[in-house]
C-alpha atoms as a PDB file:
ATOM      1  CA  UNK A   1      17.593 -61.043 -74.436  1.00  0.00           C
ATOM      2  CA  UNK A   2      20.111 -63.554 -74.801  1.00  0.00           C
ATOM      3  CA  UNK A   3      21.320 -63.071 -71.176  1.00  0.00           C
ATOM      4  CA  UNK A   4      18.244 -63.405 -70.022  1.00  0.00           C
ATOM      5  CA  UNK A   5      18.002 -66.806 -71.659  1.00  0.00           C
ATOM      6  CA  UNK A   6      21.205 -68.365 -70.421  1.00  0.00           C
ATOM      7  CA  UNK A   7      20.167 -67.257 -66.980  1.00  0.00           C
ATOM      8  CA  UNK A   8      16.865 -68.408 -67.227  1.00  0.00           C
ATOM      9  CA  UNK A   9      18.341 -71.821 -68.586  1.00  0.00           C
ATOM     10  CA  UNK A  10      21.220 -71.832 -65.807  1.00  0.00           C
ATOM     11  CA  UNK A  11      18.486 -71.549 -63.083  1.00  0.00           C
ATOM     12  CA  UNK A  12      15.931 -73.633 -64.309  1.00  0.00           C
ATOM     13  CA  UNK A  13      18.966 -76.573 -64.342  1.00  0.00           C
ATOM     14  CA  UNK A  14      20.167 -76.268 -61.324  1.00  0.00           C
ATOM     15  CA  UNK A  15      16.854 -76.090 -59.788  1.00  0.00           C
ATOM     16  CA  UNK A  16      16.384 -79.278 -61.326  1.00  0.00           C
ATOM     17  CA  UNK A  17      19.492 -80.710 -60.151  1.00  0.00           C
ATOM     18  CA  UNK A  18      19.479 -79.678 -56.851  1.00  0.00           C
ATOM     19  CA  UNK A  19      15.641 -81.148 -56.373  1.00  0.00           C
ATOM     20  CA  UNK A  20      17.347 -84.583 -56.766  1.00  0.00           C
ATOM     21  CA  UNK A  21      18.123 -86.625 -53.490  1.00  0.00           C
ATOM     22  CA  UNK A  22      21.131 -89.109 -53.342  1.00  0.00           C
ATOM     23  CA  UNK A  23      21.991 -91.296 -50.153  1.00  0.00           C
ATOM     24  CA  UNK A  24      25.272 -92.357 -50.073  1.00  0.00           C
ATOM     25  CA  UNK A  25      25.568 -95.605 -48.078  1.00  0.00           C
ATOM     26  CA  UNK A  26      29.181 -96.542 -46.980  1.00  0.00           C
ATOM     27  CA  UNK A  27      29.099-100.216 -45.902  1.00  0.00           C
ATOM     28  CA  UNK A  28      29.384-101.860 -42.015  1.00  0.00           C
ATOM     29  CA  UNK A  29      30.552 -99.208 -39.561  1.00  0.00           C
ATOM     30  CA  UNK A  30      31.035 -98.814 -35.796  1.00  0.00           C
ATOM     31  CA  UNK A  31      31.487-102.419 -34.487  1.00  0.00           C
ATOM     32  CA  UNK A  32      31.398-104.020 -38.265  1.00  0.00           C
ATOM     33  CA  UNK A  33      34.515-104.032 -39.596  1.00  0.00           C
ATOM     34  CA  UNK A  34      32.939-105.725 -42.989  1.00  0.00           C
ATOM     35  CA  UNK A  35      35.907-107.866 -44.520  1.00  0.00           C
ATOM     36  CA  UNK A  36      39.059-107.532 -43.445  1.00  0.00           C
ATOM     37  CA  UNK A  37      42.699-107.061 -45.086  1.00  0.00           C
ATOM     38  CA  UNK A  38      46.288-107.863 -44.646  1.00  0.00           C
ATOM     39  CA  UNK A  39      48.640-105.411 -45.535  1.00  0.00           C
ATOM     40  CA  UNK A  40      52.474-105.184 -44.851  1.00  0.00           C
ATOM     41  CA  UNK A  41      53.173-100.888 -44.462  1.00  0.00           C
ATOM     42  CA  UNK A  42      56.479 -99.651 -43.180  1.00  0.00           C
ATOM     43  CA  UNK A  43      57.781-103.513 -42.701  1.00  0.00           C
ATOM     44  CA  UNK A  44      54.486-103.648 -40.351  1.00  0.00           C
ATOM     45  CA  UNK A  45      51.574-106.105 -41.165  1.00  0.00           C
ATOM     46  CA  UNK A  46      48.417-104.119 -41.060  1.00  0.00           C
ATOM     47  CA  UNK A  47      44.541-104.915 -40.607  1.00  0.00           C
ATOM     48  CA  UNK A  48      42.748-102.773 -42.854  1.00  0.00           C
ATOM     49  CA  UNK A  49      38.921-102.722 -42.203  1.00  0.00           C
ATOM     50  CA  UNK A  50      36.596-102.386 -45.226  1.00  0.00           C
ATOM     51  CA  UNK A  51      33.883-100.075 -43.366  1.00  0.00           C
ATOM     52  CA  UNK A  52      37.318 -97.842 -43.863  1.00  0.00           C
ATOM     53  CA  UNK A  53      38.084 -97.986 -47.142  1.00  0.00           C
ATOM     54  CA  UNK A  54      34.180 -97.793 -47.682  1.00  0.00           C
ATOM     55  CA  UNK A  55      34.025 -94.965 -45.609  1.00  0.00           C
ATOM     56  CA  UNK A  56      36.719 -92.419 -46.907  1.00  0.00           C
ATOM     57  CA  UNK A  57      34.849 -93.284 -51.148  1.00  0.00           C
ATOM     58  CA  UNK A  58      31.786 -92.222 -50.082  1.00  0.00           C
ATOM     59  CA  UNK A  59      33.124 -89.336 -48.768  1.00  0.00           C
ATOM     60  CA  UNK A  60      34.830 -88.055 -51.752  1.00  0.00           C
ATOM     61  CA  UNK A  61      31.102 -88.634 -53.702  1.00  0.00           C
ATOM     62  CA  UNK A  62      29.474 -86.851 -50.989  1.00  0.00           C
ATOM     63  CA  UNK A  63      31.329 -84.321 -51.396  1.00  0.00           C
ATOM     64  CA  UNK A  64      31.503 -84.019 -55.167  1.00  0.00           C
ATOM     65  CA  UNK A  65      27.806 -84.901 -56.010  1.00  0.00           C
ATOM     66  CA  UNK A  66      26.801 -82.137 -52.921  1.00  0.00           C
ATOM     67  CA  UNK A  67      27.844 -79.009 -55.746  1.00  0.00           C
ATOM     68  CA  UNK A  68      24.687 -80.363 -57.762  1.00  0.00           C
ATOM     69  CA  UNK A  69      22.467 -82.218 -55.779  1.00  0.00           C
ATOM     70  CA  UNK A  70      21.158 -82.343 -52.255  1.00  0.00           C
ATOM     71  CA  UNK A  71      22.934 -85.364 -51.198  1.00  0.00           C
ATOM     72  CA  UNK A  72      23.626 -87.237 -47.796  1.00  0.00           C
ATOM     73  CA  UNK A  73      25.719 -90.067 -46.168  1.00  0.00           C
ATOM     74  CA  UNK A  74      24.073 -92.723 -44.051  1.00  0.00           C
ATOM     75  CA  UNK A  75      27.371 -91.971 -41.534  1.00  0.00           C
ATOM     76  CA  UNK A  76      29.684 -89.895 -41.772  1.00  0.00           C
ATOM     77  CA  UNK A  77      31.880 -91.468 -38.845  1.00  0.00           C
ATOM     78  CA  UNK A  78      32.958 -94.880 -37.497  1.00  0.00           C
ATOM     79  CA  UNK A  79      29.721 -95.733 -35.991  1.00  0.00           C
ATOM     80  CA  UNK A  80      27.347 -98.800 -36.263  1.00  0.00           C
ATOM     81  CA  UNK A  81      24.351 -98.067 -38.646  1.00  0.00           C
ATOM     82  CA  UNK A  82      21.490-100.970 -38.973  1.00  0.00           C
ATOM     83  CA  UNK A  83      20.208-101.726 -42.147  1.00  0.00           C
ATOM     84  CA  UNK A  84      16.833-100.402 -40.952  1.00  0.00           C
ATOM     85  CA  UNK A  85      18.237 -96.948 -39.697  1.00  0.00           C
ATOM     86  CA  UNK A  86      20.012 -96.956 -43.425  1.00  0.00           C
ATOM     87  CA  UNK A  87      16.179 -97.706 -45.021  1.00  0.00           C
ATOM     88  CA  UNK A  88      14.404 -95.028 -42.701  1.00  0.00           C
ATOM     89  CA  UNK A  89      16.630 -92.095 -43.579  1.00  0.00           C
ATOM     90  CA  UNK A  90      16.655 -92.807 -46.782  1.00  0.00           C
ATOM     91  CA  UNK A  91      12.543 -92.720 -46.063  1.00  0.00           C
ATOM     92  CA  UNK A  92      13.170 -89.723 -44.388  1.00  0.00           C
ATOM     93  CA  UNK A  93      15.207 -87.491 -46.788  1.00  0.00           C
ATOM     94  CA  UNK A  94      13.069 -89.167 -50.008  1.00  0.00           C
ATOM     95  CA  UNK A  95      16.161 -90.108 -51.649  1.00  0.00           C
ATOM     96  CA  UNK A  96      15.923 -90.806 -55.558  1.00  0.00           C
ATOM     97  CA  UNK A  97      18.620 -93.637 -55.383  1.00  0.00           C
ATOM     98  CA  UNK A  98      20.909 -95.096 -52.772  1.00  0.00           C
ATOM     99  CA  UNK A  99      24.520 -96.271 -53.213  1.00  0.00           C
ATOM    100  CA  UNK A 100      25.955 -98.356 -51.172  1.00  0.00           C
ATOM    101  CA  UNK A 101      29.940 -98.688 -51.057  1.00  0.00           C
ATOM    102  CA  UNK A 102      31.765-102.539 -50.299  1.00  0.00           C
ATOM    103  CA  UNK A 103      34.851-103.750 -50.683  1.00  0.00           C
ATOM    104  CA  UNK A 104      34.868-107.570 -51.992  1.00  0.00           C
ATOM    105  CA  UNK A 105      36.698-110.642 -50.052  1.00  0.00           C
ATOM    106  CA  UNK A 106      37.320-114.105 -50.961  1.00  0.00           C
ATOM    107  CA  UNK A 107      38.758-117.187 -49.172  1.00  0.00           C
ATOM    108  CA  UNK A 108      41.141-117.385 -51.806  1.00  0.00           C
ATOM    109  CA  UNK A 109      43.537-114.315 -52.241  1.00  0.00           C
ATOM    110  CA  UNK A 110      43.449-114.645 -56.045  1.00  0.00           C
ATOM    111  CA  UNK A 111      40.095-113.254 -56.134  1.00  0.00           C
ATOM    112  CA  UNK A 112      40.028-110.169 -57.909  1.00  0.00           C
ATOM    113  CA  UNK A 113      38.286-107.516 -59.747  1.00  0.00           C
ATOM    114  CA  UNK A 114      36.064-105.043 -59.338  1.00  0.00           C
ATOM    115  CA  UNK A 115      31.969-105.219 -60.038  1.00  0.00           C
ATOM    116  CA  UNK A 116      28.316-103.426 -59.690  1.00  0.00           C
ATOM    117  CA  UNK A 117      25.199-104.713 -58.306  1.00  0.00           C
ATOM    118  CA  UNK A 118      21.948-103.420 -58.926  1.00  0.00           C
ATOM    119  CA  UNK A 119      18.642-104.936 -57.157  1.00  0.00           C
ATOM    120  CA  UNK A 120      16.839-107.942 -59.282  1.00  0.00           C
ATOM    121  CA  UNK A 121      16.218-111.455 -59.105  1.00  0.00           C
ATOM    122  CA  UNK A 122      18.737-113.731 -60.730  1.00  0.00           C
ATOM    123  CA  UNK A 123      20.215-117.144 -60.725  1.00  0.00           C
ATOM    124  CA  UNK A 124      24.214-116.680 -60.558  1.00  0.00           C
ATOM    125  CA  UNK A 125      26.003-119.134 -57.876  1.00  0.00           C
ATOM    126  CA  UNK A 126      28.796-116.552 -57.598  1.00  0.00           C
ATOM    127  CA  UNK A 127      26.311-114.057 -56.716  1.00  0.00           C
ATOM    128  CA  UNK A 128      24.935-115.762 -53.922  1.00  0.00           C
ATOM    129  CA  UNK A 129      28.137-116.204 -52.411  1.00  0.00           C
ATOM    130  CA  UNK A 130      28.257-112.249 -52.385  1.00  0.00           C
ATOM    131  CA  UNK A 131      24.928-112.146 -51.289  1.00  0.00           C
ATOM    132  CA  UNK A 132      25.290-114.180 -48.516  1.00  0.00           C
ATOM    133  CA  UNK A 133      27.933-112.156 -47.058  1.00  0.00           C
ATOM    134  CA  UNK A 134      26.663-108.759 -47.593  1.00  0.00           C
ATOM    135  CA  UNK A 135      22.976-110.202 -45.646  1.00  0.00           C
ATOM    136  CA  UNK A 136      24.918-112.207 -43.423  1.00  0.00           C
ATOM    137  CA  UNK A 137      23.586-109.992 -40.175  1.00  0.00           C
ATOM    138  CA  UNK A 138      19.827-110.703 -40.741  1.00  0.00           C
ATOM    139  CA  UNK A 139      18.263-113.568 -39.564  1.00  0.00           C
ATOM    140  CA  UNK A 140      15.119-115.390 -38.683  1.00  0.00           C
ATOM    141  CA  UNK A 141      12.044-113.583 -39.295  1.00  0.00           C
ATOM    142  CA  UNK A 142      13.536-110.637 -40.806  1.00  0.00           C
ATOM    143  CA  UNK A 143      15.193-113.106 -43.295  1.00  0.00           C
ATOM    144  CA  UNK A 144      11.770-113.851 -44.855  1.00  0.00           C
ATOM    145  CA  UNK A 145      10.351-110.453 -44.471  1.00  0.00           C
ATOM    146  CA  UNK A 146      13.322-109.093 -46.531  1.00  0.00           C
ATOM    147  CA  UNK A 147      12.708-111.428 -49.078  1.00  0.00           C
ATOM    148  CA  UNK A 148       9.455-110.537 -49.738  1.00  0.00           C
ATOM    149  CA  UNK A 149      10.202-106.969 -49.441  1.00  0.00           C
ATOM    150  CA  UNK A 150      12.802-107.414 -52.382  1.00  0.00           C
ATOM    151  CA  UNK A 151      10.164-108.794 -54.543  1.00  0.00           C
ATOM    152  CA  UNK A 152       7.776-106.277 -54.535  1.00  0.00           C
ATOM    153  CA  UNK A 153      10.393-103.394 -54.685  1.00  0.00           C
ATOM    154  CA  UNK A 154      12.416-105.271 -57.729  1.00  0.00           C
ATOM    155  CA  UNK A 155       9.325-104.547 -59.661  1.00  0.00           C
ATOM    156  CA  UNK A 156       9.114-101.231 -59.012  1.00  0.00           C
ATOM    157  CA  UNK A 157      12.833-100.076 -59.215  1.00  0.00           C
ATOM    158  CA  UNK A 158      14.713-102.858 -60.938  1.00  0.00           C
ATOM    159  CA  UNK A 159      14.620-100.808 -64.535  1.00  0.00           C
ATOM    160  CA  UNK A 160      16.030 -97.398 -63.058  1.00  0.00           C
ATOM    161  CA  UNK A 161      18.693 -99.524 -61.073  1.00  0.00           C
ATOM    162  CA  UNK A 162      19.570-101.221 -64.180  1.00  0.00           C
ATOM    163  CA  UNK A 163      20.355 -98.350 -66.142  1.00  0.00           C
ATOM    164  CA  UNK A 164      21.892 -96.590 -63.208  1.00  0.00           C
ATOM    165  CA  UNK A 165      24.422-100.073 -62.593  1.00  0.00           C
ATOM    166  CA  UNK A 166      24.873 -99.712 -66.197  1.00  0.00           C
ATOM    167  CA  UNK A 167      26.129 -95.941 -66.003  1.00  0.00           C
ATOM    168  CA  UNK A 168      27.713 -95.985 -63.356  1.00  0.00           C
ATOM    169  CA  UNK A 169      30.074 -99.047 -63.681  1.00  0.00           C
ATOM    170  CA  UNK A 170      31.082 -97.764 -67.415  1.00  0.00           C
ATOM    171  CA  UNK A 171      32.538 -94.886 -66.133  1.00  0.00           C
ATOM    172  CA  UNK A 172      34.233 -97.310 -63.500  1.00  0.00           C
ATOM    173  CA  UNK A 173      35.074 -99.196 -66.467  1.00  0.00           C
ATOM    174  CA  UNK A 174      36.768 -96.937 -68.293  1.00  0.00           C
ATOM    175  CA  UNK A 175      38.328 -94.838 -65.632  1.00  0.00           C
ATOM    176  CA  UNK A 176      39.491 -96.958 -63.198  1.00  0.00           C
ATOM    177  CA  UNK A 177      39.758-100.811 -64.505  1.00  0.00           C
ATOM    178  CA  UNK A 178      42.405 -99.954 -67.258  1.00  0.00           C
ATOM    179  CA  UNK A 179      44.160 -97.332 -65.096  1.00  0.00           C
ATOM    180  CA  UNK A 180      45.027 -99.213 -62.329  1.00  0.00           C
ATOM    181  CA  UNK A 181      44.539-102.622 -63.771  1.00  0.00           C
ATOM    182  CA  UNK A 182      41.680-103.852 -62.030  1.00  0.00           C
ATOM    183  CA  UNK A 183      39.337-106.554 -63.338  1.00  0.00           C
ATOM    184  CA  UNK A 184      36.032-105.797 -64.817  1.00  0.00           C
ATOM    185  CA  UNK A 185      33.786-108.282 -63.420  1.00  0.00           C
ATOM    186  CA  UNK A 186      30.624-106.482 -64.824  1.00  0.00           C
ATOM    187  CA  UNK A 187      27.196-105.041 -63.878  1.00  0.00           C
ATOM    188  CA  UNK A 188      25.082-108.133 -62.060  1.00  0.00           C
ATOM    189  CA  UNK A 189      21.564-108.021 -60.581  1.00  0.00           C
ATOM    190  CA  UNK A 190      21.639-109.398 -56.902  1.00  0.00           C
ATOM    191  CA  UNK A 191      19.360-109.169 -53.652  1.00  0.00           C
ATOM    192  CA  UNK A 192      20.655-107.698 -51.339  1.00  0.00           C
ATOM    193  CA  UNK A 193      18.217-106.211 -48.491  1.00  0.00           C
ATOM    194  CA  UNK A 194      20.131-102.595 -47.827  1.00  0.00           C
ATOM    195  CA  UNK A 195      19.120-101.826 -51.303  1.00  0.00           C
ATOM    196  CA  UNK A 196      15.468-103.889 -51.038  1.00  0.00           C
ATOM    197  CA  UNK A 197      15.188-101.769 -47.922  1.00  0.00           C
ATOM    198  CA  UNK A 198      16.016 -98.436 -49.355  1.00  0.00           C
ATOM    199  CA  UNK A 199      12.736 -99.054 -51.483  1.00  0.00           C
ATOM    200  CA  UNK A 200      14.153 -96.810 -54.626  1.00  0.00           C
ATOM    201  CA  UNK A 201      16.763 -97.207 -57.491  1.00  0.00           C
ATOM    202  CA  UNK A 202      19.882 -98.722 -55.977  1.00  0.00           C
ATOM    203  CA  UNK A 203      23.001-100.311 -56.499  1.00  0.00           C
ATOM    204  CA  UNK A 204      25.783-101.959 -54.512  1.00  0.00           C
ATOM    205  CA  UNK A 205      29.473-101.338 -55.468  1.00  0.00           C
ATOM    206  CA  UNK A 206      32.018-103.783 -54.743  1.00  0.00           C
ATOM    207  CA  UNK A 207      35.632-101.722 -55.001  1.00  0.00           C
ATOM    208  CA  UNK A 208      37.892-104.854 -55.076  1.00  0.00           C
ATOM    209  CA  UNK A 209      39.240-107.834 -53.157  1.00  0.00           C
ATOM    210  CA  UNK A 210      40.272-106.689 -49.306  1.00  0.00           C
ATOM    211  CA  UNK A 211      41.560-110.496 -49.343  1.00  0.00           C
ATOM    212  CA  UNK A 212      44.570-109.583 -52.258  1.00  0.00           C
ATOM    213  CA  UNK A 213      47.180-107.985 -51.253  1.00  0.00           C
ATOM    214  CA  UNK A 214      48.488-106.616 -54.475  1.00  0.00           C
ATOM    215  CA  UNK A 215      44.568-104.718 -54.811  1.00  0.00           C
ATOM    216  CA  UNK A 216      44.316-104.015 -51.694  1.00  0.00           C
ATOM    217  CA  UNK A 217      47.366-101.721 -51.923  1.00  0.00           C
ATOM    218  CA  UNK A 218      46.161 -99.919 -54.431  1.00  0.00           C
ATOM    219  CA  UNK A 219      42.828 -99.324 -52.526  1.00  0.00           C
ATOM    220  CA  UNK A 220      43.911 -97.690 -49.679  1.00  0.00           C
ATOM    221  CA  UNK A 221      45.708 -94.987 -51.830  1.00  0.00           C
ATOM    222  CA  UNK A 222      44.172 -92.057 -51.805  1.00  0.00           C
ATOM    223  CA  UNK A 223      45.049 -91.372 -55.670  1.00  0.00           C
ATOM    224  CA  UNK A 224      42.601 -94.467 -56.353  1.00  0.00           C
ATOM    225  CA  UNK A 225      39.822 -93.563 -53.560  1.00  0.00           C
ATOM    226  CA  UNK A 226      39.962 -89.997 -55.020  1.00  0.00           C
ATOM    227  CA  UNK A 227      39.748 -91.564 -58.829  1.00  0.00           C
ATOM    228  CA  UNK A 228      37.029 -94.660 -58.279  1.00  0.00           C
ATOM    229  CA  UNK A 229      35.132 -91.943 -56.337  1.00  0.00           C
ATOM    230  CA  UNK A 230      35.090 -89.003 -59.035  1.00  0.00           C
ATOM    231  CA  UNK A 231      34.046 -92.197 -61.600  1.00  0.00           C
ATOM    232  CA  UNK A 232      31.134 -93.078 -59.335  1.00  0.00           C
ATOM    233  CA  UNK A 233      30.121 -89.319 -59.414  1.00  0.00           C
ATOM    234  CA  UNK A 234      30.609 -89.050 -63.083  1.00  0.00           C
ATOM    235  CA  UNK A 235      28.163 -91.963 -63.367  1.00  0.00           C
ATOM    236  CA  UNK A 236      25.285 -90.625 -61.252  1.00  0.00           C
ATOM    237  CA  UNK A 237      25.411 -87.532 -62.962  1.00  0.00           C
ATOM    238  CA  UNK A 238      25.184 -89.258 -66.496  1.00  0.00           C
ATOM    239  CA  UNK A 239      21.927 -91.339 -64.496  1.00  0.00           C
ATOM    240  CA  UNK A 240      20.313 -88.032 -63.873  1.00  0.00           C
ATOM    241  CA  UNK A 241      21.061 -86.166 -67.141  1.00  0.00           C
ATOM    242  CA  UNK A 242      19.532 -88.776 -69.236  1.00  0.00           C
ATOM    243  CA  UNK A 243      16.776 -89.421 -66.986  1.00  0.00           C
ATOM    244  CA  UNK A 244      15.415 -85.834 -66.370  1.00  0.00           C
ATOM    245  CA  UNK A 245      16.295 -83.780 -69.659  1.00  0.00           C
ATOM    246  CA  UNK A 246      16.737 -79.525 -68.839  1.00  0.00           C
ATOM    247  CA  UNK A 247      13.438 -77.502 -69.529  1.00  0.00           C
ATOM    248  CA  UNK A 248      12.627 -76.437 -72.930  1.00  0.00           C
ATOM    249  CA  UNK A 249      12.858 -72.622 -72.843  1.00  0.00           C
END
């Protein structure tokens, strides 16, 4: 009888589990390099690309969060991906939450630190200046559409992002800030219109600064990517344990 319990249990979890959805959204792709970097390799100055960095993260979450959950990347290659084609497939494969994946940049290459961004209204000058450049590829019309779009889904999603941000960057926190000493810039609320788009619980992580040198080489380790990555992970699984407790047997 007890067997059949701790099967019964083991099934009914992972069913549970593997019912939730997660898009994973690396940022700019294809023809978007996103911000850009300056490195010095080999006594060779290198360009690093953030849809890179961005890229080879959310790969290492896919690939983790995929033993538990059914979950996707909006690409999976070097290839240009609208913000609408990043909304409609999370439409299509009724994602529970979207995270997208950034790497920071700053005209001044003392900027530093890492941070999370979950969808809300706020009133942070710093945060615009993010905003601005993570939006910068919509214009005109779709501007205002966007906008109004945000306001109706912060209503609906902002609390679930919220605690997600919450989760998610304390694992960050406390895996990856002290280890590699990385500033903690905190969990902010910010609009920005891949995650109004995505219509669901969302947030938007920035890694670091692509515009410092000394953080960008720890970036594009893969000790780090492998490290931030299985933090992220840990996070999202915390999000969906608390929010969805296992059946009572």
């Amino acid at each position: 009888m007890k067997f059949y319990l701790i099967a019964l249990f083991t099934i009914l979890f992972t069913t549970s589990s593997m019912a939730q959805s997660i898009l994973i959204d690396p940022g700019h792709g294809g023809e978007d390099c996103g911000a850009k970097g300056k490195i010095w390799i080999k006594k060779t100055l290198k360009v690093i690309c953030e849809k890179d960095i961005a890229l080879s993260i959310a790969k290492i979450i896919h690939k983790r969060l995929s033993k538990n959950y059914s979950a996707y990347l909006t690409r999976s290659l070097d290839r240009t991906v609208t913000l609408e084609e990043r909304a409609e497939l999370a439409d299509k494969i009724k994602a529970d939450i979207f995270i997208s994946i950034h790497i920071n940049a700053s005209t001044s290459k003392s900027s530093h630190g890492l941070e999370t961004f979950y969808l809300d209204n706020h009133d942070n000058a710093a945060v615009k200046k993010v905003e601005e450049v993570e939006n910068k590829n919509t214009k005109g019309e779709q501007v205002i559409i966007n906008k109004i779009l945000a306001d109706l889904v912060i209503d609906r999603t902002a609390p679930s992002s919220r605690k997600m941000a919450k989760l998610v960057h304390h694992e960050i926190s406390t895996k990856i800030s002290k280890k590699y000493k990385i500033t903690d810039r905190g969990v902010k609320p910010a609009i920005f219109y891949v995650m109004a788009l995505s219509k669901r619980p969302s947030i938007l992580l920035e890694v670091g600064f692509m515009t410092n040198p000394r953080e960008l080489k720890k970036l594009i380790t893969k000790r780090f990517q492998s490290d931030y990555a299985h933090a992220v992970a840990s996070g999202i699984e915390k999000y969906f344990q608390k929010k969805k407790s296992p059946p009572l047997l």
